[in-house]
N, C-alpha and C. Protein backbone atom coordinates (compact mmCIF):
# COMPACT_ATOMS: atom_id res chain seq x y z
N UNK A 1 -20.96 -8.62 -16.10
CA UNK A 1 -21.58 -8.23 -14.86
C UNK A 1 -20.98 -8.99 -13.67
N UNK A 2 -20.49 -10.37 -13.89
CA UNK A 2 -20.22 -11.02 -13.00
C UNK A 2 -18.68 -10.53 -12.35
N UNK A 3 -17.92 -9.84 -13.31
CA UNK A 3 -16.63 -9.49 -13.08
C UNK A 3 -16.91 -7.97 -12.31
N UNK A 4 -17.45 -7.33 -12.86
CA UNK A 4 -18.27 -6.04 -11.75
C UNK A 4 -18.61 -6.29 -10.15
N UNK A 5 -19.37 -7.25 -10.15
CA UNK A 5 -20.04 -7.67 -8.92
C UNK A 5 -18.94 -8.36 -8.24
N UNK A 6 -17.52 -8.88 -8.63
CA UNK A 6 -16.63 -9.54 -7.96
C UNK A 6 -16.04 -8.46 -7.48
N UNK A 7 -15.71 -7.44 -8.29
CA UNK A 7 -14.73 -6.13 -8.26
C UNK A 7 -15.24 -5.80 -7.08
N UNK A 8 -16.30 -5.41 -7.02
CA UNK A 8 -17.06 -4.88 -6.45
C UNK A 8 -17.09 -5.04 -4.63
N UNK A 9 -17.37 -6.51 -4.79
CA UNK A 9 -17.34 -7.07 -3.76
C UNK A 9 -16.17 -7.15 -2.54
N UNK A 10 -15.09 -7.58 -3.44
CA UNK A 10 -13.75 -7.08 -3.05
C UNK A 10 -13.18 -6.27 -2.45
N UNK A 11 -13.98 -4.70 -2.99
CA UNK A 11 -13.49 -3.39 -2.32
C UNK A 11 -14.27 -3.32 -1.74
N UNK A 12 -15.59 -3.91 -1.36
CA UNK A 12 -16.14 -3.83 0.09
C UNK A 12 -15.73 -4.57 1.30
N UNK A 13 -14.76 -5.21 1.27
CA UNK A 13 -14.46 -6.65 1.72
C UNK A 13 -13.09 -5.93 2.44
N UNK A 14 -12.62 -4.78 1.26
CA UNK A 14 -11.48 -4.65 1.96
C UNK A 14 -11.56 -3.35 2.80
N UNK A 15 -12.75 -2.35 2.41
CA UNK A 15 -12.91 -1.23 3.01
C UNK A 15 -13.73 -1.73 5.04
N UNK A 16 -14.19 -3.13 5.00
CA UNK A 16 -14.64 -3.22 5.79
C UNK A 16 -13.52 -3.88 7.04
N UNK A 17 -12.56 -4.61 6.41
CA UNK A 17 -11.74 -5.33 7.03
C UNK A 17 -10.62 -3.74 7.46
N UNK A 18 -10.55 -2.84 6.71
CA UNK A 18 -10.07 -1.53 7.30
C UNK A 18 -10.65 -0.98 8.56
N UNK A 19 -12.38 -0.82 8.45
CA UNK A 19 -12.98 -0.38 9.00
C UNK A 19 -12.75 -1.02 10.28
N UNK A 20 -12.73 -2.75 10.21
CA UNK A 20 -12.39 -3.53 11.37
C UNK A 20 -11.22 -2.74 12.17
N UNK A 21 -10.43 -3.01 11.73
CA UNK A 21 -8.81 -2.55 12.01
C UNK A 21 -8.71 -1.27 13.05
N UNK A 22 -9.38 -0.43 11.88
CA UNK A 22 -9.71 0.78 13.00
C UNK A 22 -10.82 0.46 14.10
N UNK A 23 -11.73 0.58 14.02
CA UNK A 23 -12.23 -0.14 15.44
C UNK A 23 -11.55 -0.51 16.19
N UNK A 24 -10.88 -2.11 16.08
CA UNK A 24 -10.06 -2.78 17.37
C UNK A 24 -9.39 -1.50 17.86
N UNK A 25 -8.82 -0.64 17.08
CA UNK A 25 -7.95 0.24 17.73
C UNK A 25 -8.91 1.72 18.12
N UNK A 26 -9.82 1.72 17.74
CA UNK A 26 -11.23 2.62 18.97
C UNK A 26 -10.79 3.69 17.78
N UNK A 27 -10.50 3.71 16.36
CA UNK A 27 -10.33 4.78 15.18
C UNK A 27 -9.24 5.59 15.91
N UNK A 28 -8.38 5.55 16.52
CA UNK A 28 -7.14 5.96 16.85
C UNK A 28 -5.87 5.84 15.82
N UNK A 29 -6.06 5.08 14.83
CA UNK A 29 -5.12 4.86 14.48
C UNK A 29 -4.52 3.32 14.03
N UNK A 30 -4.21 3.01 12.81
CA UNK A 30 -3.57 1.81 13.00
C UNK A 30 -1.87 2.02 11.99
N UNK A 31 -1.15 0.91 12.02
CA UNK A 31 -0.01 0.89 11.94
C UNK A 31 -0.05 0.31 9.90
N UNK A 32 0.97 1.09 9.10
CA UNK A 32 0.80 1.23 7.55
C UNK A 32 1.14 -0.70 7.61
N UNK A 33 2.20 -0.94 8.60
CA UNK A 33 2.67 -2.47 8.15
C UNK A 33 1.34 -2.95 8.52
N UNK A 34 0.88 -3.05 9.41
CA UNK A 34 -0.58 -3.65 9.62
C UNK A 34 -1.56 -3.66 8.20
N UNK A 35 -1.82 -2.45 8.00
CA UNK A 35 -2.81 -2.78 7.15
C UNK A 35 -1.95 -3.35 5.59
N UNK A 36 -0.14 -2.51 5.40
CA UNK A 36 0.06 -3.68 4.14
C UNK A 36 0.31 -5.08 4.45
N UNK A 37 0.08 -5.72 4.86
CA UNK A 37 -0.01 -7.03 6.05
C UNK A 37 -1.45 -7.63 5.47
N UNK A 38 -2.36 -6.76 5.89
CA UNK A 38 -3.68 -7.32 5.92
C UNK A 38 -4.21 -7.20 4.40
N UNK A 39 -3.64 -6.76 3.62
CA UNK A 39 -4.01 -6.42 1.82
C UNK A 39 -3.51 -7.22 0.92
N UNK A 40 -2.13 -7.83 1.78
CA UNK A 40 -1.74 -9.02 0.55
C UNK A 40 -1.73 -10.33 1.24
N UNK A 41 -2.60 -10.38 2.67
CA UNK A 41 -2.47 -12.20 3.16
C UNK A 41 -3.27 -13.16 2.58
N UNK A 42 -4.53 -12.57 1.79
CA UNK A 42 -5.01 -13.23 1.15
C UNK A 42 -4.39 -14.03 0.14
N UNK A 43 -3.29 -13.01 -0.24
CA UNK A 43 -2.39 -13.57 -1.34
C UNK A 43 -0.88 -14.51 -1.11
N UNK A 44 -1.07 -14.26 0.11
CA UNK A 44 0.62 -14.27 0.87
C UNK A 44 0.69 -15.37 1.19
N UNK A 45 1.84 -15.85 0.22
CA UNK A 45 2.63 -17.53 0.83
C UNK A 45 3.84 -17.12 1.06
N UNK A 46 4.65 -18.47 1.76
CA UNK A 46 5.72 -18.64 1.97
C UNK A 46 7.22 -18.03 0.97
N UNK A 47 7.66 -16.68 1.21
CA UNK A 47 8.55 -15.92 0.53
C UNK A 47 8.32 -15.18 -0.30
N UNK A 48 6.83 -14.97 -0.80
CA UNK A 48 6.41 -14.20 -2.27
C UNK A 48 5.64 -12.81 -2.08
N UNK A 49 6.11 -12.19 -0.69
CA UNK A 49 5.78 -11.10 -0.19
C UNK A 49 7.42 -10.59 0.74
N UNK A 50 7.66 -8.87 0.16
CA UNK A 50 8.63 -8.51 1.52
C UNK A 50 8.21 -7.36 1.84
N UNK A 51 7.77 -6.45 2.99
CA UNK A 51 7.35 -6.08 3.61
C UNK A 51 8.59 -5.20 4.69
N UNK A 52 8.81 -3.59 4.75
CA UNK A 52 9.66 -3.27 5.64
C UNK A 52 9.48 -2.18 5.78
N UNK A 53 9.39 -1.39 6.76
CA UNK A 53 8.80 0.40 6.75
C UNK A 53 9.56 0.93 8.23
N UNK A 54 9.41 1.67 8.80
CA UNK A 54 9.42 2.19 9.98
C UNK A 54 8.11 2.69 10.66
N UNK A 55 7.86 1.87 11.60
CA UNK A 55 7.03 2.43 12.69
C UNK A 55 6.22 3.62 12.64
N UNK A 56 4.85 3.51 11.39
CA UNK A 56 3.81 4.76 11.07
C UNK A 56 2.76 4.45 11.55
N UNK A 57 2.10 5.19 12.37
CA UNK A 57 0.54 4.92 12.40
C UNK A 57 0.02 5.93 11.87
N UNK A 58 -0.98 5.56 10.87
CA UNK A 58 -1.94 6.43 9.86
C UNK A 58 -3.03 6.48 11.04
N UNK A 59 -3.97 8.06 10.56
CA UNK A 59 -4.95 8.59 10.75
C UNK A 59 -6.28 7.47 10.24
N UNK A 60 -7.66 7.40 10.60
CA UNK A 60 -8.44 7.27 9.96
C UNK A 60 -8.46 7.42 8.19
N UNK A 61 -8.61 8.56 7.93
CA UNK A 61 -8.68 9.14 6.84
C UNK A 61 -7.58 8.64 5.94
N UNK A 62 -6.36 8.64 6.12
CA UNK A 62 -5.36 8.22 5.48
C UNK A 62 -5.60 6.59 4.93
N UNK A 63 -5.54 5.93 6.65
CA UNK A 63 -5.89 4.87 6.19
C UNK A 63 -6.88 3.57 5.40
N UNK A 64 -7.99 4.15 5.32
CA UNK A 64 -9.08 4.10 4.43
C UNK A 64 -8.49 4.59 2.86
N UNK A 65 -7.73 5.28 2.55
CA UNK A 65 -7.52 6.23 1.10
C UNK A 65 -6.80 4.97 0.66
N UNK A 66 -5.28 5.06 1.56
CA UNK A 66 -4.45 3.80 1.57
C UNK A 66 -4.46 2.63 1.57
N UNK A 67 -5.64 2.28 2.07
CA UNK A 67 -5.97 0.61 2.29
C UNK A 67 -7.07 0.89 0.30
N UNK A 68 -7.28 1.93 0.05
CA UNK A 68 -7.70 1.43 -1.53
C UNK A 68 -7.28 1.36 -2.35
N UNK A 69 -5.53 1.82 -2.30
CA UNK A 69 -4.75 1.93 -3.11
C UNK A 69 -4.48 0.71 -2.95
N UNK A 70 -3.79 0.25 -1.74
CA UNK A 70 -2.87 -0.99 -1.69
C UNK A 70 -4.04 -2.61 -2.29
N UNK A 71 -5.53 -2.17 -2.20
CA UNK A 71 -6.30 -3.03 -2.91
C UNK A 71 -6.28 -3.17 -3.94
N UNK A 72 -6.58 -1.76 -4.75
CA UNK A 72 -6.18 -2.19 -6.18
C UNK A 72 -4.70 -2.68 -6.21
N UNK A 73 -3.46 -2.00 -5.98
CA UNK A 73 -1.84 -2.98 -6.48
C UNK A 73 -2.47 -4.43 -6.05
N UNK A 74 -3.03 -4.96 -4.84
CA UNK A 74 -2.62 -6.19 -4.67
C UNK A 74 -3.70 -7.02 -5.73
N UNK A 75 -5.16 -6.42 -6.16
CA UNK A 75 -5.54 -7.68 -6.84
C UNK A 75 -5.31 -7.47 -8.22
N UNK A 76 -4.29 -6.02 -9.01
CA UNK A 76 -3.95 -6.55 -9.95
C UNK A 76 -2.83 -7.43 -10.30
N UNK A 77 -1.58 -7.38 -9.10
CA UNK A 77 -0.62 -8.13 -8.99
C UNK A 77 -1.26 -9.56 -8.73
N UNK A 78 -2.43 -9.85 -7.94
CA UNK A 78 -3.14 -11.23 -8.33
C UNK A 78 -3.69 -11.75 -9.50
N UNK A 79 -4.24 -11.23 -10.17
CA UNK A 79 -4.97 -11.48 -11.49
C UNK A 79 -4.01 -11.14 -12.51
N UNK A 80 -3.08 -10.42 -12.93
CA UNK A 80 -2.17 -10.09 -13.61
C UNK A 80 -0.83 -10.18 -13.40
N UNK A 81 0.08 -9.80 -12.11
CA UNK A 81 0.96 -9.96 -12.02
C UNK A 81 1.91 -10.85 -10.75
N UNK A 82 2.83 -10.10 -10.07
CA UNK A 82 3.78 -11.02 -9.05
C UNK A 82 2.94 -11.90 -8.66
N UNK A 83 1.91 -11.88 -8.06
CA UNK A 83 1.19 -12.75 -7.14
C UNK A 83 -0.14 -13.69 -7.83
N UNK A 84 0.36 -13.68 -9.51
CA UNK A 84 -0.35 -14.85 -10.26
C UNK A 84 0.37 -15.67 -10.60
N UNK A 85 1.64 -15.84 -10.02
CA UNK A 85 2.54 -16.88 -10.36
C UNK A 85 3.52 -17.41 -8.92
N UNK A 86 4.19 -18.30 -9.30
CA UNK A 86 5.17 -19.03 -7.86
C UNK A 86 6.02 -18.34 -7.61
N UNK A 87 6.63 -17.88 -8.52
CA UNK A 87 7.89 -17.25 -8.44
C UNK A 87 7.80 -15.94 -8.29
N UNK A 88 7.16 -15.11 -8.23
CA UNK A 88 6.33 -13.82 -8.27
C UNK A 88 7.20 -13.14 -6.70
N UNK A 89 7.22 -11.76 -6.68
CA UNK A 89 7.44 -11.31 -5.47
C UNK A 89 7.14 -10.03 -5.20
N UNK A 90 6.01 -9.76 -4.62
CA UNK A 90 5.81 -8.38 -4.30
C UNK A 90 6.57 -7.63 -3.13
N UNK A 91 6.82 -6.70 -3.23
CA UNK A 91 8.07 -5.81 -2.17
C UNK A 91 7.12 -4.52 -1.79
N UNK A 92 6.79 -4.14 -0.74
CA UNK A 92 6.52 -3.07 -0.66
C UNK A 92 7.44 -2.15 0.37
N UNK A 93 7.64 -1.62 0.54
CA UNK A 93 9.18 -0.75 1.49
C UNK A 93 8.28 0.55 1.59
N UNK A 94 8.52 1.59 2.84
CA UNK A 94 8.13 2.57 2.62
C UNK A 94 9.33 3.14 3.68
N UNK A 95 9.15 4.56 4.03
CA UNK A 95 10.42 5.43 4.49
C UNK A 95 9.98 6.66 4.61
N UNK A 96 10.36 7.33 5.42
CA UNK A 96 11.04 9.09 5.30
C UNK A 96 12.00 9.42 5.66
N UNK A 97 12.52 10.27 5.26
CA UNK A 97 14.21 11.01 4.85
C UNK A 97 14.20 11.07 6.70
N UNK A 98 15.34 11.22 6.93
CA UNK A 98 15.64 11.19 8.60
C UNK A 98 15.09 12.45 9.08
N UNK A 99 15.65 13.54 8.07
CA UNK A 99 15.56 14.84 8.44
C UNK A 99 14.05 15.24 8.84
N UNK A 100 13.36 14.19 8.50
CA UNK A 100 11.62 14.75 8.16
C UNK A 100 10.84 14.58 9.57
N UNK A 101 10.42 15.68 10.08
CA UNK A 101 9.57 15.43 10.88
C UNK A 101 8.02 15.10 10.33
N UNK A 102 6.84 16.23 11.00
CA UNK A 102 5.45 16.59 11.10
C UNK A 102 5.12 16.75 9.19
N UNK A 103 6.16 17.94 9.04
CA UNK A 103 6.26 18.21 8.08
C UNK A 103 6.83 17.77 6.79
N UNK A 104 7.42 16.35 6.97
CA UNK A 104 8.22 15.46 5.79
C UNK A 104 7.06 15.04 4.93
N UNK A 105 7.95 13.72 4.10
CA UNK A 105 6.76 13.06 3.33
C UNK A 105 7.12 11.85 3.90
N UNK A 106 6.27 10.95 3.39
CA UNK A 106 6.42 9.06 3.48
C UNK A 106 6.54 8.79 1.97
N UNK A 107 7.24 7.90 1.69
CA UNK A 107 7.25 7.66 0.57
C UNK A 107 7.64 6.08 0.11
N UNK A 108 6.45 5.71 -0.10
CA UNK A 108 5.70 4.18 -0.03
C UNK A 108 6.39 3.99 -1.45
N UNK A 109 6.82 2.19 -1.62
CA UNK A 109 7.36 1.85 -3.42
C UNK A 109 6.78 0.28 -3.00
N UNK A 110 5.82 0.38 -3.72
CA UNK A 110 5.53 -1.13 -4.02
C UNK A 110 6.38 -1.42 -5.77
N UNK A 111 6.78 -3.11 -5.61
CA UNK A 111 7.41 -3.39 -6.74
C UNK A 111 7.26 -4.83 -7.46
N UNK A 112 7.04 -5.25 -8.13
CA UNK A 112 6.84 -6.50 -8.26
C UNK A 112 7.67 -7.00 -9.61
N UNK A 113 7.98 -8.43 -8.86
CA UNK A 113 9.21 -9.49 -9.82
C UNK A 113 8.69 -10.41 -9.60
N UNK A 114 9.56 -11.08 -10.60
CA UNK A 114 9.49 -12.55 -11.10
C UNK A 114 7.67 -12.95 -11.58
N UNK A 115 6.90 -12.22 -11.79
CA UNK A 115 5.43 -12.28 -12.72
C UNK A 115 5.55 -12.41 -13.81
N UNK A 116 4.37 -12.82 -14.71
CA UNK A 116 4.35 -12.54 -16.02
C UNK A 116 4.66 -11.09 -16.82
N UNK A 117 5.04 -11.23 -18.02
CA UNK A 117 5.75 -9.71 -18.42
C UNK A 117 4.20 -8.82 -18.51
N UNK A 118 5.48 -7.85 -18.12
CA UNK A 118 3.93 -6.62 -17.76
C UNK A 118 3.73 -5.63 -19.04
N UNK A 119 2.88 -5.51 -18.95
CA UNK A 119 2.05 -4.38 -20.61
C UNK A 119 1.23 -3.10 -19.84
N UNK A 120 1.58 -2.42 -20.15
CA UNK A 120 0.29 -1.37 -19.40
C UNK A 120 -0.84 -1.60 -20.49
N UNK A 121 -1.87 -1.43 -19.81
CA UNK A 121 -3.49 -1.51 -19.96
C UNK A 121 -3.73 -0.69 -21.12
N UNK A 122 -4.16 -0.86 -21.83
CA UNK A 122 -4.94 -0.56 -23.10
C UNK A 122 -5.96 0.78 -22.54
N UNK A 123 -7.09 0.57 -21.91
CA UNK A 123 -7.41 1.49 -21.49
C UNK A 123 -7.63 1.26 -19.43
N UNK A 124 -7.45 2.69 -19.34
CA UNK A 124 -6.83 2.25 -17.36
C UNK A 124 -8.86 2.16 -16.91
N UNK A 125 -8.45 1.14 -16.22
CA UNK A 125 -10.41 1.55 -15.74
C UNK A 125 -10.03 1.73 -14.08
N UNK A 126 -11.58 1.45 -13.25
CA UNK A 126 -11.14 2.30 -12.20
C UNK A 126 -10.53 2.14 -11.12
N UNK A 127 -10.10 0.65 -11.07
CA UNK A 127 -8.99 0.47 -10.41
C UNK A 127 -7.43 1.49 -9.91
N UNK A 128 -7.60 1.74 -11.65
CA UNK A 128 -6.29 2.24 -12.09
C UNK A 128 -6.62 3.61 -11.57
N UNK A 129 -7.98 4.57 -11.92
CA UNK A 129 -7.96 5.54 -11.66
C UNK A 129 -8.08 5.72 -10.02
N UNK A 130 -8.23 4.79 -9.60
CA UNK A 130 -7.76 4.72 -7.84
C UNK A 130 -6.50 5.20 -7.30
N UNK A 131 -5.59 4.17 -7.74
CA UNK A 131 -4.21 4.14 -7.38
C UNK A 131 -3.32 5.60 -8.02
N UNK A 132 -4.06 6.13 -9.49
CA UNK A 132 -2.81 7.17 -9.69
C UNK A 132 -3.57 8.53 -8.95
N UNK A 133 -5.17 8.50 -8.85
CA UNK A 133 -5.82 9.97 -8.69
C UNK A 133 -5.92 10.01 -7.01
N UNK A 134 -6.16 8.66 -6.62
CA UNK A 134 -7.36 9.14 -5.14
C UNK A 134 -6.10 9.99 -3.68
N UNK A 135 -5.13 9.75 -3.81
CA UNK A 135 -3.85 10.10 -3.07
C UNK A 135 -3.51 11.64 -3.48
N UNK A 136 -3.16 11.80 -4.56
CA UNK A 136 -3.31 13.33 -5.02
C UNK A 136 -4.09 13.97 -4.74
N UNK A 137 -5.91 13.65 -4.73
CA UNK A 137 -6.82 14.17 -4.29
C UNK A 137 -6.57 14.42 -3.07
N UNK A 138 -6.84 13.38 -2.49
CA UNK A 138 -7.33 13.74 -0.83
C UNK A 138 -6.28 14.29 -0.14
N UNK A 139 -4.88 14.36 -0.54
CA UNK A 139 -3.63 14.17 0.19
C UNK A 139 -2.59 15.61 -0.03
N UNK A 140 -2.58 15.73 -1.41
CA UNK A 140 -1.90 16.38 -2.66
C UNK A 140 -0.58 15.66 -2.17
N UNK A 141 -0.96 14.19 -2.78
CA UNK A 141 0.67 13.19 -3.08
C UNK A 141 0.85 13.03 -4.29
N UNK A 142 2.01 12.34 -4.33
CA UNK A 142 2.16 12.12 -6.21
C UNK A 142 2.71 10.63 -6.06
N UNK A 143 2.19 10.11 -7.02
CA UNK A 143 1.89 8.79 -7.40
C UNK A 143 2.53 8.54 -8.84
N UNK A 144 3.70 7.21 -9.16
CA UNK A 144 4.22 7.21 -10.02
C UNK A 144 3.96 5.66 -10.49
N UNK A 145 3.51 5.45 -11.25
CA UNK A 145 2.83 4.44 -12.06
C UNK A 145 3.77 3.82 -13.36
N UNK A 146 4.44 2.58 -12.91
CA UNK A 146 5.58 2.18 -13.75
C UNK A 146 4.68 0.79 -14.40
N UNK A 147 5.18 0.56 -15.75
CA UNK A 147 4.55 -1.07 -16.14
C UNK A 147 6.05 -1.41 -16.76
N UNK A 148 7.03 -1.93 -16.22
CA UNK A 148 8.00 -2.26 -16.67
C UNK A 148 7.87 -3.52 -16.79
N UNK A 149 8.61 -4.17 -18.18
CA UNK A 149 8.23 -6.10 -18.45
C UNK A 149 8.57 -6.36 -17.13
N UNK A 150 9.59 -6.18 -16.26
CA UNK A 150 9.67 -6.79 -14.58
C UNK A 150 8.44 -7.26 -13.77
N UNK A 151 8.05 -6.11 -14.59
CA UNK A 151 7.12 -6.35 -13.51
C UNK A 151 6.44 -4.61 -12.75
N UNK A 152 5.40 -4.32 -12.58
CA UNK A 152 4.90 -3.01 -11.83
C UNK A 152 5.21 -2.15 -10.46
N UNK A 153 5.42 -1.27 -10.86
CA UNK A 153 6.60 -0.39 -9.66
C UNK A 153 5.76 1.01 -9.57
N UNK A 154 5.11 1.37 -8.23
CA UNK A 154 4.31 2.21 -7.79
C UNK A 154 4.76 2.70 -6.49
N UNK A 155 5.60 4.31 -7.03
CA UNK A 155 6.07 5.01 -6.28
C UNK A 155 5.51 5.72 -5.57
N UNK A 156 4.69 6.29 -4.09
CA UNK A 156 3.74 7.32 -3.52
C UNK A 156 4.91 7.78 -3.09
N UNK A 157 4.27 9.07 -2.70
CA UNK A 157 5.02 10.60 -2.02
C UNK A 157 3.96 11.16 -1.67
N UNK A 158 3.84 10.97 0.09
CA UNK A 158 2.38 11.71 0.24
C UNK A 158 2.78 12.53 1.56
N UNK A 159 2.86 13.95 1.92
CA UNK A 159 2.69 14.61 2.63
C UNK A 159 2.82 13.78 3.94
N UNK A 160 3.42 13.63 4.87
CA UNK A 160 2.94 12.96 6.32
C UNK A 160 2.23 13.39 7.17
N UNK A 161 1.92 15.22 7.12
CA UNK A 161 1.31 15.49 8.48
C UNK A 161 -0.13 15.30 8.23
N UNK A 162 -0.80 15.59 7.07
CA UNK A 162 -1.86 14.75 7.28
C UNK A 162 -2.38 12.98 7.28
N UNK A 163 -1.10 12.68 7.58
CA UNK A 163 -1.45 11.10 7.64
C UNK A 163 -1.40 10.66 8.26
N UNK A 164 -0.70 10.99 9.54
CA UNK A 164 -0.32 10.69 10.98
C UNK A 164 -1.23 10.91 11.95
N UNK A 165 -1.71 9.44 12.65
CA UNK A 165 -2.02 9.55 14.17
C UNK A 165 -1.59 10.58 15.29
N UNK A 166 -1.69 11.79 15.81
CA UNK A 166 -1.08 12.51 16.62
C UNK A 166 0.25 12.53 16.27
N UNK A 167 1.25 12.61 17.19
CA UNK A 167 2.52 12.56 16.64
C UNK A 167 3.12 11.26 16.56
N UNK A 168 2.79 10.17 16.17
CA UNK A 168 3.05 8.08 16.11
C UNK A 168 3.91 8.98 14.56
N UNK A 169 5.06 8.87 14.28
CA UNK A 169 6.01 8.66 13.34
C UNK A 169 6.51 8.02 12.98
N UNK A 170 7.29 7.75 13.95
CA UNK A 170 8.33 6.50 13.65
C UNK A 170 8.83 6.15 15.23
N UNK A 171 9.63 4.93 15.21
CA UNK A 171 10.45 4.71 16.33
C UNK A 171 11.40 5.43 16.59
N UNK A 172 11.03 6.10 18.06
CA UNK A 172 12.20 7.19 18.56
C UNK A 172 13.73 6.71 18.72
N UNK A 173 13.49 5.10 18.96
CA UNK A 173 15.21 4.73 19.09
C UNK A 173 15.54 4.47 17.64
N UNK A 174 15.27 4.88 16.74
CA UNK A 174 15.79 4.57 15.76
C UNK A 174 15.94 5.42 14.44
N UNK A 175 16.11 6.88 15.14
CA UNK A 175 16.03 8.08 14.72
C UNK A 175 14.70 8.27 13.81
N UNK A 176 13.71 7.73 13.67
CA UNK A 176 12.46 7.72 12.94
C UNK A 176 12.63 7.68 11.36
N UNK A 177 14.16 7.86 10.92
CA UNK A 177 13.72 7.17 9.51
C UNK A 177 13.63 5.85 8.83
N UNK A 178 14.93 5.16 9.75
CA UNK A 178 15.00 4.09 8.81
C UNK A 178 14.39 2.98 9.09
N UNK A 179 14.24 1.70 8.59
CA UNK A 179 13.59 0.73 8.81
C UNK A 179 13.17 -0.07 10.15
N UNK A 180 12.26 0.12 11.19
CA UNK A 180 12.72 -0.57 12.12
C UNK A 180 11.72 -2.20 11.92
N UNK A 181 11.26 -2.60 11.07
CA UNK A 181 10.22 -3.62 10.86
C UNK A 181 10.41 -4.19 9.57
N UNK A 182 11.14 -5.35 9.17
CA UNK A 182 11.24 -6.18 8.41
C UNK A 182 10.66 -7.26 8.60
N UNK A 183 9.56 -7.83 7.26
CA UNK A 183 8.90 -8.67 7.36
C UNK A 183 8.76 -9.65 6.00
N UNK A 184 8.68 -11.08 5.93
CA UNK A 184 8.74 -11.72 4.63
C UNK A 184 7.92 -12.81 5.07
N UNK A 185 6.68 -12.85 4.20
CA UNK A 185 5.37 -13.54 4.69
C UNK A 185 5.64 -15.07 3.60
């Protein structure tokens, strides 16, 4: 019960610190590095996080779906993997193809190294059924769920036009695909 009530607690902790987020920004919108920023600082020391995307601001809706995915990767990479050890390194990168406008996808890869060797789960509970179902649902994205001994590698592909703030894409000087925000916490 006590591991329930922690779980528990957690994803209220993080759905509210979302909820924050949007507010400051009057539910307009906040930025994907922002909130993957705000999902692993709890966890985040000096080099054992890298962090790099181009210039997205998510919708409400998106970002709430997203901020529960990136909860579950980050506290099983805490309790289980990259980020239960020193040497550990979680990567998350995300992107769209240049060509992609309104109508492209984003396509988010969290990855994690140097953790303890990874096993997939015996049976997935609902963490798990977070991260592979709730994106497909709400989104129709596809979600690729790796347990390699490396370490865990979680590929999204989610539609962009429903994820996007008005038209906030990407940075216009920088043709909107490639990276304009590199970050290592």
């Amino acid at each position: 019960m006590a591991d329930f009530a922690a779980a528990l607690d957690g994803r209220i902790q993080s759905m509210a610190a979302t909820h924050q987020l949007l507010s400051h920004h009057q539910w307009k919108g906040i930025s994907l590095s922002d909130l993957v920023h705000r999902e692993l600082a709890p966890y985040a020391t000096q080099g054992n996080t890298a962090i790099n995307g181009p210039d997205v601001i998510l919708n409400a809706d998106a970002a709430k779906a997203l901020s529960m995915v990136l909860h579950e990767l980050t506290t099983n990479a805490a309790k289980h993997g990259a980020l239960s050890t020193r040497a550990g390194l979680v990567s998350v990168h995300w992107y769209r193809p240049s060509n992609g406008g309104a109508d492209g996808r984003l396509y988010i890869e969290w990855r994690e190294t140097g953790g303890p060797a990874v096993q997939a789960p015996k049976r997935p509970g609902y963490g798990m059924d977070v991260i592979r179902n709730l994106l497909p649902y709400e989104f129709a994205g596809n979600v690729t769920l790796g347990f390699a001994s490396e370490g865990v590698c979680c590929h999204l592909d989610i539609p962009l036009s429903p994820l996007v703030a008005g038209d906030r894409l990407a940075d216009p000087c920088n043709g909107g695909g490639g990276p304009v925000k590199t970050t290592s916490v």
